[in-house]
C-alpha atoms as a PDB file:
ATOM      1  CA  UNK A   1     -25.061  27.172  -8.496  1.00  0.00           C
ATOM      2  CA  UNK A   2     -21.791  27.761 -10.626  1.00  0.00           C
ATOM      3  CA  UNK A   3     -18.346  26.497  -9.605  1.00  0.00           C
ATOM      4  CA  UNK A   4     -16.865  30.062  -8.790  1.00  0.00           C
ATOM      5  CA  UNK A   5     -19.513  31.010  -6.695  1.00  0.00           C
ATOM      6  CA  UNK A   6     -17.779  28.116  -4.592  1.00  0.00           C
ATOM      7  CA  UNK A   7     -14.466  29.289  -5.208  1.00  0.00           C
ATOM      8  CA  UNK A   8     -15.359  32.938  -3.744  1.00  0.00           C
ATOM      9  CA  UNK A   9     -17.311  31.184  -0.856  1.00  0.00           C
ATOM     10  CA  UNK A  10     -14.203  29.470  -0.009  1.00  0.00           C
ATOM     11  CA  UNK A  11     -11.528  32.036  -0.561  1.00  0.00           C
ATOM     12  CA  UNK A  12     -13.832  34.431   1.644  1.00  0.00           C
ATOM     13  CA  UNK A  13     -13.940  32.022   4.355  1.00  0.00           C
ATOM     14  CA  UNK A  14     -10.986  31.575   4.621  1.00  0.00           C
ATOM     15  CA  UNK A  15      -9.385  35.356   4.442  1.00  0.00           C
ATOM     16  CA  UNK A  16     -12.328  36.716   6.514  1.00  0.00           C
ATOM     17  CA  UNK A  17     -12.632  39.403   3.999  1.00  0.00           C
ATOM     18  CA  UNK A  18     -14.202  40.022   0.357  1.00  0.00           C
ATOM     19  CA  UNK A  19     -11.316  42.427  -0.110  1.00  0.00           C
ATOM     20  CA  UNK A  20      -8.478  40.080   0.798  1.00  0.00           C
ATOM     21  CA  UNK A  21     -10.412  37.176  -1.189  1.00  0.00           C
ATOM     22  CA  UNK A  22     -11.029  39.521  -4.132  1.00  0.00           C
ATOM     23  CA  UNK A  23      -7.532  40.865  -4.237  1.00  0.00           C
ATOM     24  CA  UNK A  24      -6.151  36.838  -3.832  1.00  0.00           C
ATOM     25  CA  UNK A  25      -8.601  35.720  -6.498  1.00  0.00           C
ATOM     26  CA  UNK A  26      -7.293  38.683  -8.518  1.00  0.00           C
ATOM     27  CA  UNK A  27     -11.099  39.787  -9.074  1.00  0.00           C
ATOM     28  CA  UNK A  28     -12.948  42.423  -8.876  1.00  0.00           C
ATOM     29  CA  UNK A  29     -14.416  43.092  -5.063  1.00  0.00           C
ATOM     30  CA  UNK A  30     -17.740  43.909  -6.194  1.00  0.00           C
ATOM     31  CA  UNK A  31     -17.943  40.957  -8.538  1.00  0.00           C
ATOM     32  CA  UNK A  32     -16.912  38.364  -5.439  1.00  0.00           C
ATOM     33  CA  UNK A  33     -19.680  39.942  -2.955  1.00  0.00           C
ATOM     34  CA  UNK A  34     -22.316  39.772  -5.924  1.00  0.00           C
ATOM     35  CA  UNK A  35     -21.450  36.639  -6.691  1.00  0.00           C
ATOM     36  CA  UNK A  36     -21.544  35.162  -3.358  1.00  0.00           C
ATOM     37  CA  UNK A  37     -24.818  37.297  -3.034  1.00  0.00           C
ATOM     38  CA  UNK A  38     -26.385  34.860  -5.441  1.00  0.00           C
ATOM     39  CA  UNK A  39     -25.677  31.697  -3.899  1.00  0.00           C
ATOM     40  CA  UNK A  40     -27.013  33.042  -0.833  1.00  0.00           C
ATOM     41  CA  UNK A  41     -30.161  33.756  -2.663  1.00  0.00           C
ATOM     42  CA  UNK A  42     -30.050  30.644  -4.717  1.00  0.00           C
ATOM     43  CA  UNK A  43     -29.725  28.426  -1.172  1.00  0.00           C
ATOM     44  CA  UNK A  44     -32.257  30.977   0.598  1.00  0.00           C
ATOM     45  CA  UNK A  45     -29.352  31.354   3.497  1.00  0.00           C
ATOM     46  CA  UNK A  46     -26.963  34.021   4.672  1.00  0.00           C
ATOM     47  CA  UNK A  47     -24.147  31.989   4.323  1.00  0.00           C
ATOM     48  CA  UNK A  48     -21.991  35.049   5.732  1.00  0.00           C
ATOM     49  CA  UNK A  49     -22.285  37.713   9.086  1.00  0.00           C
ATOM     50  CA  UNK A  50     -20.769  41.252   7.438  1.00  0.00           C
ATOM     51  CA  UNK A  51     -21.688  43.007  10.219  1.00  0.00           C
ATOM     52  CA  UNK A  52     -18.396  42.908  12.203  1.00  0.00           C
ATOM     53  CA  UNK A  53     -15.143  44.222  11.142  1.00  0.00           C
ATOM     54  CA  UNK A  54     -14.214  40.589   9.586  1.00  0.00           C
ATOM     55  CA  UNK A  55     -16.396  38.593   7.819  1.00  0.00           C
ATOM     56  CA  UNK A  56     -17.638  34.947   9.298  1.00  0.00           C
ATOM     57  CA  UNK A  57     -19.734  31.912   8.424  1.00  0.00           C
ATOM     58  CA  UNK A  58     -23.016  32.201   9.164  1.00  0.00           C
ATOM     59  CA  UNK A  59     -24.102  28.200  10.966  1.00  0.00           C
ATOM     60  CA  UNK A  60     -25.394  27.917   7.448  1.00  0.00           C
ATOM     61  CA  UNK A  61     -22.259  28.607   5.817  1.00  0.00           C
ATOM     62  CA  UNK A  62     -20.493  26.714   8.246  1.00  0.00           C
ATOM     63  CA  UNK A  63     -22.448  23.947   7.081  1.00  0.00           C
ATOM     64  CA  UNK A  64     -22.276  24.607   3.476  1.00  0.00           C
ATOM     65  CA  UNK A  65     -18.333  24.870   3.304  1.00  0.00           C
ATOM     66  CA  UNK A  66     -17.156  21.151   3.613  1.00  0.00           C
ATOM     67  CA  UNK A  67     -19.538  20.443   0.664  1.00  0.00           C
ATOM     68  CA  UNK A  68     -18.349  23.719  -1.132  1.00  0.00           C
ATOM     69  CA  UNK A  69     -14.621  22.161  -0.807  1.00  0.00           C
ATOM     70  CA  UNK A  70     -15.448  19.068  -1.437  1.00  0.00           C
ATOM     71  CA  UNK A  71     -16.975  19.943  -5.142  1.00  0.00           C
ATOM     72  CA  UNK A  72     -14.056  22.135  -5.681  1.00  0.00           C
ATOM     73  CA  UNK A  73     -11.490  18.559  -4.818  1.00  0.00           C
ATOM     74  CA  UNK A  74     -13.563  16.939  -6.832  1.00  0.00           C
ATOM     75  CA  UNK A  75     -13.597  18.547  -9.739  1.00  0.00           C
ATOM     76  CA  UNK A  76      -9.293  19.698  -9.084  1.00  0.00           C
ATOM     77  CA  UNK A  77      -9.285  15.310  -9.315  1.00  0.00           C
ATOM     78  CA  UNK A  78     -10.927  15.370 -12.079  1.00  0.00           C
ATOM     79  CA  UNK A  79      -8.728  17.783 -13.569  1.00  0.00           C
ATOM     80  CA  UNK A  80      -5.834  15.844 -12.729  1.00  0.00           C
ATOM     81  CA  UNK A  81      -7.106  12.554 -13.597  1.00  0.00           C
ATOM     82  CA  UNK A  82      -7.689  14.091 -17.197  1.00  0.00           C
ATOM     83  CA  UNK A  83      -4.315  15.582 -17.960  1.00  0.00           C
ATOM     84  CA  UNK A  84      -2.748  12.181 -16.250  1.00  0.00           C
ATOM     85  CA  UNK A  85      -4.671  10.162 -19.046  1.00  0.00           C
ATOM     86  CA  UNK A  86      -3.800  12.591 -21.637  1.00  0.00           C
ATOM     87  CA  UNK A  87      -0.433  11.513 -21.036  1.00  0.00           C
ATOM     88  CA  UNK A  88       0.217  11.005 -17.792  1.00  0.00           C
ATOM     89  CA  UNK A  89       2.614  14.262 -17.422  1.00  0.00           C
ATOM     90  CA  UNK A  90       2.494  14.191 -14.057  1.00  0.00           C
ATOM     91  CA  UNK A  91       0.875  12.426 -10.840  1.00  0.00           C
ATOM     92  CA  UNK A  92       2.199   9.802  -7.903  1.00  0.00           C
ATOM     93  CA  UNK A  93       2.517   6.132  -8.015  1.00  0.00           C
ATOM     94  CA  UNK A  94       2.941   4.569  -4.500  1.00  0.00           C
ATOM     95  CA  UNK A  95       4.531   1.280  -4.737  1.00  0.00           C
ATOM     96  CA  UNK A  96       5.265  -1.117  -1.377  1.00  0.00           C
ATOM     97  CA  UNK A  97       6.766  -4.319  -1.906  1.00  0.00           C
ATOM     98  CA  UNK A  98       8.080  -7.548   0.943  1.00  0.00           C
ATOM     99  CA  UNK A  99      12.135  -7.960   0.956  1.00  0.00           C
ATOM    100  CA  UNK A 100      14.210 -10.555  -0.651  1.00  0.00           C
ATOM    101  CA  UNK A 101      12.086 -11.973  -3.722  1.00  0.00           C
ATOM    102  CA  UNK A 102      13.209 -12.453  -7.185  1.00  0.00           C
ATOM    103  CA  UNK A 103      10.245 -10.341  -8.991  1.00  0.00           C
ATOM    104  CA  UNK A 104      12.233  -7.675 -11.128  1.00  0.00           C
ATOM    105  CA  UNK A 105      10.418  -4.623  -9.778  1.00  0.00           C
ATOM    106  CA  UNK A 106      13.431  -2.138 -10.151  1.00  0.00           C
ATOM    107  CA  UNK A 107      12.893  -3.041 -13.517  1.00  0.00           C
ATOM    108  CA  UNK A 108       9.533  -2.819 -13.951  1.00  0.00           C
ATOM    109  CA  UNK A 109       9.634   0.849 -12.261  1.00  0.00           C
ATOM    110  CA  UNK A 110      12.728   1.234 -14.389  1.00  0.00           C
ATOM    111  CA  UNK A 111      11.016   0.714 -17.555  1.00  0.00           C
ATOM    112  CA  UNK A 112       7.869   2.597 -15.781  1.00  0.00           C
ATOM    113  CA  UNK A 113       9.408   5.532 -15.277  1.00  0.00           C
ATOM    114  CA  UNK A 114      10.774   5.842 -18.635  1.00  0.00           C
ATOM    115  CA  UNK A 115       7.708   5.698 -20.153  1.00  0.00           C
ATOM    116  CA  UNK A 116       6.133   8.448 -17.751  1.00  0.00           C
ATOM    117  CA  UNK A 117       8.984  10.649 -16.577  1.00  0.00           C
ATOM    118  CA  UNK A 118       6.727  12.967 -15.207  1.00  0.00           C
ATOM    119  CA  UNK A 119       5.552  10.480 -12.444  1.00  0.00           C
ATOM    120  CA  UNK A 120       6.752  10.813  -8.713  1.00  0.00           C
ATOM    121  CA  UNK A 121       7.177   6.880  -7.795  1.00  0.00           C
ATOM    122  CA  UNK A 122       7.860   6.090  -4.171  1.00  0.00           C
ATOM    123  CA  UNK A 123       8.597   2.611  -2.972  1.00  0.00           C
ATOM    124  CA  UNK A 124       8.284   1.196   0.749  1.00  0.00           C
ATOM    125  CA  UNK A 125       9.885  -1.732   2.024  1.00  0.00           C
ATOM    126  CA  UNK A 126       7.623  -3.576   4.517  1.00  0.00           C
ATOM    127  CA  UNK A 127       5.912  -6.985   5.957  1.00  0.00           C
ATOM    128  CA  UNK A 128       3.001  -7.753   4.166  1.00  0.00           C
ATOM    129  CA  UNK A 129       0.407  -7.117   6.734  1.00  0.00           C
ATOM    130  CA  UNK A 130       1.419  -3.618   6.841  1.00  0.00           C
ATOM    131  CA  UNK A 131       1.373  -3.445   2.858  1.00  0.00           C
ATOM    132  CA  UNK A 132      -1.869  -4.962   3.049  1.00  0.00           C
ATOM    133  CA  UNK A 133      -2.670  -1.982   5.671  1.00  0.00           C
ATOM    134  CA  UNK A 134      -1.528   0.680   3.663  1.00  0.00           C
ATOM    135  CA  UNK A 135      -3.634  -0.332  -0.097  1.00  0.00           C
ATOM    136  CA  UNK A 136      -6.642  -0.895   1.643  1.00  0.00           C
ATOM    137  CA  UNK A 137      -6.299   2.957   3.476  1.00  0.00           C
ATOM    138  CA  UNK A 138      -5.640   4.207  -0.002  1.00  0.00           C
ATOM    139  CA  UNK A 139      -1.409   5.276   1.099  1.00  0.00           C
ATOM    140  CA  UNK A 140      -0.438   2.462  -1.559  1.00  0.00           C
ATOM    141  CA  UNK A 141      -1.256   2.075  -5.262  1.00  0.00           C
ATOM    142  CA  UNK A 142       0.207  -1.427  -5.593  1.00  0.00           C
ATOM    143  CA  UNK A 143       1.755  -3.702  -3.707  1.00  0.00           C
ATOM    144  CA  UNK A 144       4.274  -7.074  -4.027  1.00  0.00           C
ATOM    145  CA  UNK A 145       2.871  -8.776  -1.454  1.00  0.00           C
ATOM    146  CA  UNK A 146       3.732 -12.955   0.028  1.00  0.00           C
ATOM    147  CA  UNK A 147       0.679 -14.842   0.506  1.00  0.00           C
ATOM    148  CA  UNK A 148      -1.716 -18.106   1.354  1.00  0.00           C
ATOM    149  CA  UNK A 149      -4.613 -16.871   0.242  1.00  0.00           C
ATOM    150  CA  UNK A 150      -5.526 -13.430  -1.304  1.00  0.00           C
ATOM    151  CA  UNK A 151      -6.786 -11.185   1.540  1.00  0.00           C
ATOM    152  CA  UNK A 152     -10.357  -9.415   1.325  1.00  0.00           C
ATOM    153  CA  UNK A 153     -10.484  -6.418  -0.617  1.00  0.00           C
ATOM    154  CA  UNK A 154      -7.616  -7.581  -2.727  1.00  0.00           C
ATOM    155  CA  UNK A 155      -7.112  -8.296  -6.278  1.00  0.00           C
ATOM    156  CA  UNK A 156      -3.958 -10.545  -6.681  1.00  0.00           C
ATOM    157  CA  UNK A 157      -2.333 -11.685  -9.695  1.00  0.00           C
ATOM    158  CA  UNK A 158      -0.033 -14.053  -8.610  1.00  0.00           C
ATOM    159  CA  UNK A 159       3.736 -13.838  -9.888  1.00  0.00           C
ATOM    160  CA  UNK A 160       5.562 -16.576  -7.778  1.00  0.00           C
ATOM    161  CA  UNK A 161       4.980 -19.982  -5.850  1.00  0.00           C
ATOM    162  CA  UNK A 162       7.439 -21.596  -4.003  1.00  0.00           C
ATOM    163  CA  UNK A 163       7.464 -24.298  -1.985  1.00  0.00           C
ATOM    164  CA  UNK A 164       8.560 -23.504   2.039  1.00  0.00           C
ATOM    165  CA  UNK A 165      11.037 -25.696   3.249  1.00  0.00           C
ATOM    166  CA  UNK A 166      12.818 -26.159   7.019  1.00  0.00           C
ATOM    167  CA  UNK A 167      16.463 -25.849   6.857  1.00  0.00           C
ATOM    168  CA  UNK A 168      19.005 -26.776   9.348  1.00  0.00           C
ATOM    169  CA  UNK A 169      22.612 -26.524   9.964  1.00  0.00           C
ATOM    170  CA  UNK A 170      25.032 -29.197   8.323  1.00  0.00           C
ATOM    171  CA  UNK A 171      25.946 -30.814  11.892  1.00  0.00           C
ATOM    172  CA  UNK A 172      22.366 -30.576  13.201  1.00  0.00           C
ATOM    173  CA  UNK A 173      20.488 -34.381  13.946  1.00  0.00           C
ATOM    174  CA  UNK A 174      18.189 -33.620  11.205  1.00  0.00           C
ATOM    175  CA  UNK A 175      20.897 -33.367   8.624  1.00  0.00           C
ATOM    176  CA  UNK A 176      20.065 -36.913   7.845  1.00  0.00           C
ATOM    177  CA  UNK A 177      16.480 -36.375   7.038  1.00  0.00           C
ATOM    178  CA  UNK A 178      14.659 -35.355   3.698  1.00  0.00           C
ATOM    179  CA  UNK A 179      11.887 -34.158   5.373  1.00  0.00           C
ATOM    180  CA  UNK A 180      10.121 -33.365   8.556  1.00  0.00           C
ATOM    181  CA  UNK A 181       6.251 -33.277   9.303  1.00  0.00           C
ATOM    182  CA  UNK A 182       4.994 -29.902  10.762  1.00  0.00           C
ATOM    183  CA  UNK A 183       3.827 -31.910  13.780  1.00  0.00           C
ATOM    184  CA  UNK A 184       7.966 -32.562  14.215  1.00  0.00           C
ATOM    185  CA  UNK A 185       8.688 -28.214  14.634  1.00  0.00           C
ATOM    186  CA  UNK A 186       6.593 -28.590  17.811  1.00  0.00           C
ATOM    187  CA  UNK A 187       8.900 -27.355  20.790  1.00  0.00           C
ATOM    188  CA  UNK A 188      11.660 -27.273  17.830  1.00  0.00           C
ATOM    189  CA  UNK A 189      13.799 -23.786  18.298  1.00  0.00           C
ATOM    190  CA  UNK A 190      12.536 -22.348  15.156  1.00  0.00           C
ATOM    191  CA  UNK A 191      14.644 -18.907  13.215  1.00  0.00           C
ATOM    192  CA  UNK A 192      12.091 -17.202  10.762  1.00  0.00           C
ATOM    193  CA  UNK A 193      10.828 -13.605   9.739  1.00  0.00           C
ATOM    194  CA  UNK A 194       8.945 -11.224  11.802  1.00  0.00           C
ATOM    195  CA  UNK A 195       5.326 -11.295  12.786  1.00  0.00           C
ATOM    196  CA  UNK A 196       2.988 -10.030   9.722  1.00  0.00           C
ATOM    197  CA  UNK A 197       5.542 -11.261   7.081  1.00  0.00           C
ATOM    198  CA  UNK A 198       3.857 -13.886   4.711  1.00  0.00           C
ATOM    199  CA  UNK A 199       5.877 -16.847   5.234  1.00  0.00           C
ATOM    200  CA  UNK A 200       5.721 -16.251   9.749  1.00  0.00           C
ATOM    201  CA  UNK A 201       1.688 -15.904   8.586  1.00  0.00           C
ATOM    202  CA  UNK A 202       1.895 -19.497   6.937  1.00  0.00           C
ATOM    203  CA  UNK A 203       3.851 -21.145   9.222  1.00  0.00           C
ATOM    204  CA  UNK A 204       1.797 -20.009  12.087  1.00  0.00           C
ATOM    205  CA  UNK A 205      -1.400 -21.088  10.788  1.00  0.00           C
ATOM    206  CA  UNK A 206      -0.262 -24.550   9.778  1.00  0.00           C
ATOM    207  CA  UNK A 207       1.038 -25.173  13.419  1.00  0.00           C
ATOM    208  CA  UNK A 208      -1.902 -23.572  14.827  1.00  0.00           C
ATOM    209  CA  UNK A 209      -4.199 -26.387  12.505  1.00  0.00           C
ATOM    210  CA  UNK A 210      -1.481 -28.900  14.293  1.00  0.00           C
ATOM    211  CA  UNK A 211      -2.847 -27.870  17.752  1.00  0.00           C
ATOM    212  CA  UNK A 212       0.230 -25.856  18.959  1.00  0.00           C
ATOM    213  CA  UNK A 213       1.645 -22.358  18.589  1.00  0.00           C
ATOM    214  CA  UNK A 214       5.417 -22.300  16.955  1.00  0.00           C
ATOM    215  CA  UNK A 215       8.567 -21.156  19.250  1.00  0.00           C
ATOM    216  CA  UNK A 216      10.729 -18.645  17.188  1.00  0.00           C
ATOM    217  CA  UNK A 217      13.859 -17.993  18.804  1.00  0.00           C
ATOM    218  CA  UNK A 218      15.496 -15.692  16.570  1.00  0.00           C
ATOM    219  CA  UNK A 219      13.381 -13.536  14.032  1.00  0.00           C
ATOM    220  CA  UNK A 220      15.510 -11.697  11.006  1.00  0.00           C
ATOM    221  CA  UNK A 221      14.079  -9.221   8.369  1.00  0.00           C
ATOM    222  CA  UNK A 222      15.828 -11.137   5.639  1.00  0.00           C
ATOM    223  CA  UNK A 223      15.897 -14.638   4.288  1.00  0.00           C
ATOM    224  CA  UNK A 224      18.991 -14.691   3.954  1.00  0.00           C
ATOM    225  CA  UNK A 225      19.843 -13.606   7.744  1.00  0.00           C
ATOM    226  CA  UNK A 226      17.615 -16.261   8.823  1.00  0.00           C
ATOM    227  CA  UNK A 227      19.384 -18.988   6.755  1.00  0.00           C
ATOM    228  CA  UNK A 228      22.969 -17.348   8.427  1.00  0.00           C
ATOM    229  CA  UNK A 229      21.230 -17.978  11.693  1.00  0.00           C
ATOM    230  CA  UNK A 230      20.343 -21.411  11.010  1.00  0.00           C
ATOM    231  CA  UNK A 231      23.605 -22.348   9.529  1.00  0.00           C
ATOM    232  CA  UNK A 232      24.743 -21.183  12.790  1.00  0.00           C
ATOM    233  CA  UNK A 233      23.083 -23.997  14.713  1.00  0.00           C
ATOM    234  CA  UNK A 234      20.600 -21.537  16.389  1.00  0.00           C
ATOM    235  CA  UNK A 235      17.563 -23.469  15.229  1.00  0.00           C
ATOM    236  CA  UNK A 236      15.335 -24.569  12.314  1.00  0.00           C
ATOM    237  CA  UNK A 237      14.896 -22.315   9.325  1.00  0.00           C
ATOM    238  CA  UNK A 238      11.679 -21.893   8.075  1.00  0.00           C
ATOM    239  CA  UNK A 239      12.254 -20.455   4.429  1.00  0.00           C
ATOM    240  CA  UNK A 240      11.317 -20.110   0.675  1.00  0.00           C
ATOM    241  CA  UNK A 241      12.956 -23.351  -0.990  1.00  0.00           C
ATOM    242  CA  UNK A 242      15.354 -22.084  -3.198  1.00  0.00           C
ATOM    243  CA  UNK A 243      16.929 -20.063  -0.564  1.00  0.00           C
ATOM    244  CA  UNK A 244      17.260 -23.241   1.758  1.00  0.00           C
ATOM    245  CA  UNK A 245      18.093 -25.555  -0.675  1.00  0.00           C
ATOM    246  CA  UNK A 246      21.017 -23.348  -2.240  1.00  0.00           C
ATOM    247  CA  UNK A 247      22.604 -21.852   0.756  1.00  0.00           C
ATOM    248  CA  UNK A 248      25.757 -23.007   2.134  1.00  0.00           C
ATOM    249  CA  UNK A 249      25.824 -24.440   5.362  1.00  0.00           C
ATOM    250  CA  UNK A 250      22.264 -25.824   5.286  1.00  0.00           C
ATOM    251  CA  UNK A 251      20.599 -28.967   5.031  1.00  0.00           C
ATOM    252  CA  UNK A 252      17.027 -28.423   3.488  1.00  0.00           C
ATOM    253  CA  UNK A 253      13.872 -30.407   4.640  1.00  0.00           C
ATOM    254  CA  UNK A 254      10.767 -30.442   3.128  1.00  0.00           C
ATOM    255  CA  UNK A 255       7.830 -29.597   5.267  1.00  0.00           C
ATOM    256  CA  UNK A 256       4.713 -32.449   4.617  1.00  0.00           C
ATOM    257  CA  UNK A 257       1.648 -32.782   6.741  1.00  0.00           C
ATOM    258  CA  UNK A 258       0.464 -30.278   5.212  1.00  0.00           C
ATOM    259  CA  UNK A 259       3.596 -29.384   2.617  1.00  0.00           C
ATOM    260  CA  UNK A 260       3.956 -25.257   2.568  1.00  0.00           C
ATOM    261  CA  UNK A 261       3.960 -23.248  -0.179  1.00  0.00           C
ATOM    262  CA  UNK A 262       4.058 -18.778  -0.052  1.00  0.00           C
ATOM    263  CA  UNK A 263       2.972 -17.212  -2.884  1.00  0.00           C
ATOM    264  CA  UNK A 264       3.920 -13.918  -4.129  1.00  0.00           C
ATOM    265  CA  UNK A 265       1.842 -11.422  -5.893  1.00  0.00           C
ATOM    266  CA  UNK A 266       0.850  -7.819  -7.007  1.00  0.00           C
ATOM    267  CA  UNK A 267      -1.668  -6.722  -5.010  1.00  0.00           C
ATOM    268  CA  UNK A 268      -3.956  -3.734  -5.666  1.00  0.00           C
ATOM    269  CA  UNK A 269      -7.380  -2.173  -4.024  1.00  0.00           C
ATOM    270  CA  UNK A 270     -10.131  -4.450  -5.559  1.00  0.00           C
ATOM    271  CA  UNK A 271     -12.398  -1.132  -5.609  1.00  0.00           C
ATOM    272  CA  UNK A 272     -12.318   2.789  -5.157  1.00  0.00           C
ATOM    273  CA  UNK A 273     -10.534   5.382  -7.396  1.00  0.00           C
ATOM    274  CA  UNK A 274      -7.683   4.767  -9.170  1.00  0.00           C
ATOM    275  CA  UNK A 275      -5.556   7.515 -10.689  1.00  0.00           C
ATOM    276  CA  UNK A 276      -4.034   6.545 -14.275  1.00  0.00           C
ATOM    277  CA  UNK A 277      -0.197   6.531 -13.142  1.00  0.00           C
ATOM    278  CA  UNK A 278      -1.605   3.440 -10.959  1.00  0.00           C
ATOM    279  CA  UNK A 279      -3.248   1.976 -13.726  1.00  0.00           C
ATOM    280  CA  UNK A 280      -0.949   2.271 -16.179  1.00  0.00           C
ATOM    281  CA  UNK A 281       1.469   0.459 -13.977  1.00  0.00           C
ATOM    282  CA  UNK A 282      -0.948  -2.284 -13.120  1.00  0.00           C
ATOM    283  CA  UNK A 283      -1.011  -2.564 -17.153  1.00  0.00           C
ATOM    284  CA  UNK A 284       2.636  -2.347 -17.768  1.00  0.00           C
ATOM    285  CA  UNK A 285       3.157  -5.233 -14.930  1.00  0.00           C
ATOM    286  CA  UNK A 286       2.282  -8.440 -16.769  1.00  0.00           C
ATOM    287  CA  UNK A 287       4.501  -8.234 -19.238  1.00  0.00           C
ATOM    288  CA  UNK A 288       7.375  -8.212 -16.693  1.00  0.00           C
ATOM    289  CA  UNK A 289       6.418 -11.421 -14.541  1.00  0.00           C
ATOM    290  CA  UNK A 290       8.366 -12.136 -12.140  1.00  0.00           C
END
């Protein structure tokens, strides 16, 4: 079985004709029919019915053709992958990252893109459970994700930790305090980001080890919307420390019983392919930190 054989299997198919195929293929007719001729005999099935006025798949050939395509994807990858590492003139690098974070990645795809102009990079904005969501079905490369613990499938190298502090409003009762026990937020109005962000993921599982589910009243996409909200006097700010500790307005609070902490890190599929733009980012990373 040779690789063009699959090619004029294919192109056949799909134009219902050995004429159309040969004259898309650029071929000779009679070369395409003999070729195809020889798989048949090679796989000891018609693959094709010439007997109407177009040309169909046989049920073998129907059968045949996904794994016809699938060697002919295969080796276009491999192709690819090739002239990527011979210089990585060309390819995709899908980046997603959480908002608000001090890791320099305009920089890093800055100094990234640079280096391989001939990359298309595209970069998402999004919670981290729908990063996590789009490495693990293969739509991401890489991703900066907030974390507890790394989640399955993952490899993380870590680029931030930060402890996560409450945060009230200047005039608020708890202005007094230096810190409040998680055990206190029960029943507490509480302001923090959306469901499937890393810090909301935290928060609730420490108050879910305390015995009771959290009550957000106001959710923002941005730490620094949620500290406006608190500084408001709409509730208890759940954020990263050196957001609540250096916005005006606010009263930090440390968080003990367990203390918080989020972590944020790059995040990439722990196996399956890789194509070289996404390793040669996950190379060039390190030396960036955060």
């Amino acid at each position: 079985m040779e690789l063009h054989q699959l090619v004029y299997l294919v192109t056949v198919a799909e134009e219902a004709s050995f004429t159309r195929a040969a004259a898309r293929l650029r071929v000779a007719q009679p070369g395409v029919s003999a070729q195809v001729r020889k798989l048949e005999r090679e796989l000891g099935q018609e693959l094709l019915d010439r007997s109407g006025r177009e040309v169909r798949l046989t049920a073998a050939g129907a059968a045949v053709l996904p794994y016809a395509r699938a060697a002919l994807a295969a080796v276009e990858g491999a192709r690819q992958t090739a002239a990527e590492l011979a210089g990585l003139a060309r390819g995709r690098l899908a980046i997603g990252t959480v908002t608000s974070h001090d890791v320099d990645l305009p920089g890093v795809l800055a100094d990234f893109h640079a280096a391989h102009p001939g990359v298309e990079i595209t970069l998402t904005e999004d919670t981290t459970d729908r990063l996590v969501e789009g490495l693990l079905s293969g739509r991401l490369d890489a991703a900066v994700i907030a974390y507890d613990t790394p989640p399955p499938d993952l490899d993380v190298r870590m680029l931030t930790d930060e402890a996560i502090d409450a945060a009230v409003a200047t005039g608020h009762a708890w202005a007094r305090r230096s810190a409040v026990r998680i055990a206190d937020l029960r029943d507490r109005p509480l302001v923090c980001l959306p469901g499937g962000t890393g810090i909301r993921g935290i928060l609730e599982s420490a108050c879910a080890a305390a015995g009771f589910a959290p009550r957000v009243a106001f959710e923002a996409g941005t730490p620094q919307v949620v500290a406006r909200l608190a500084a408001r006097g709409l509730g208890v700010a759940i954020l990263p420390a050196s957001i609540a500790r250096g916005f005006d307005g606010l009263h930090a609070l440390r968080i003990t019983r367990p203390a918080l902490s989020g972590r944020l890190g790059l995040a990439w599929r722990r196996t399956g392919p890789r194509s070289a733009a996404a390793a040669a980012f996950l190379a060039r990373f390190p030396s960036h930190g955060a």
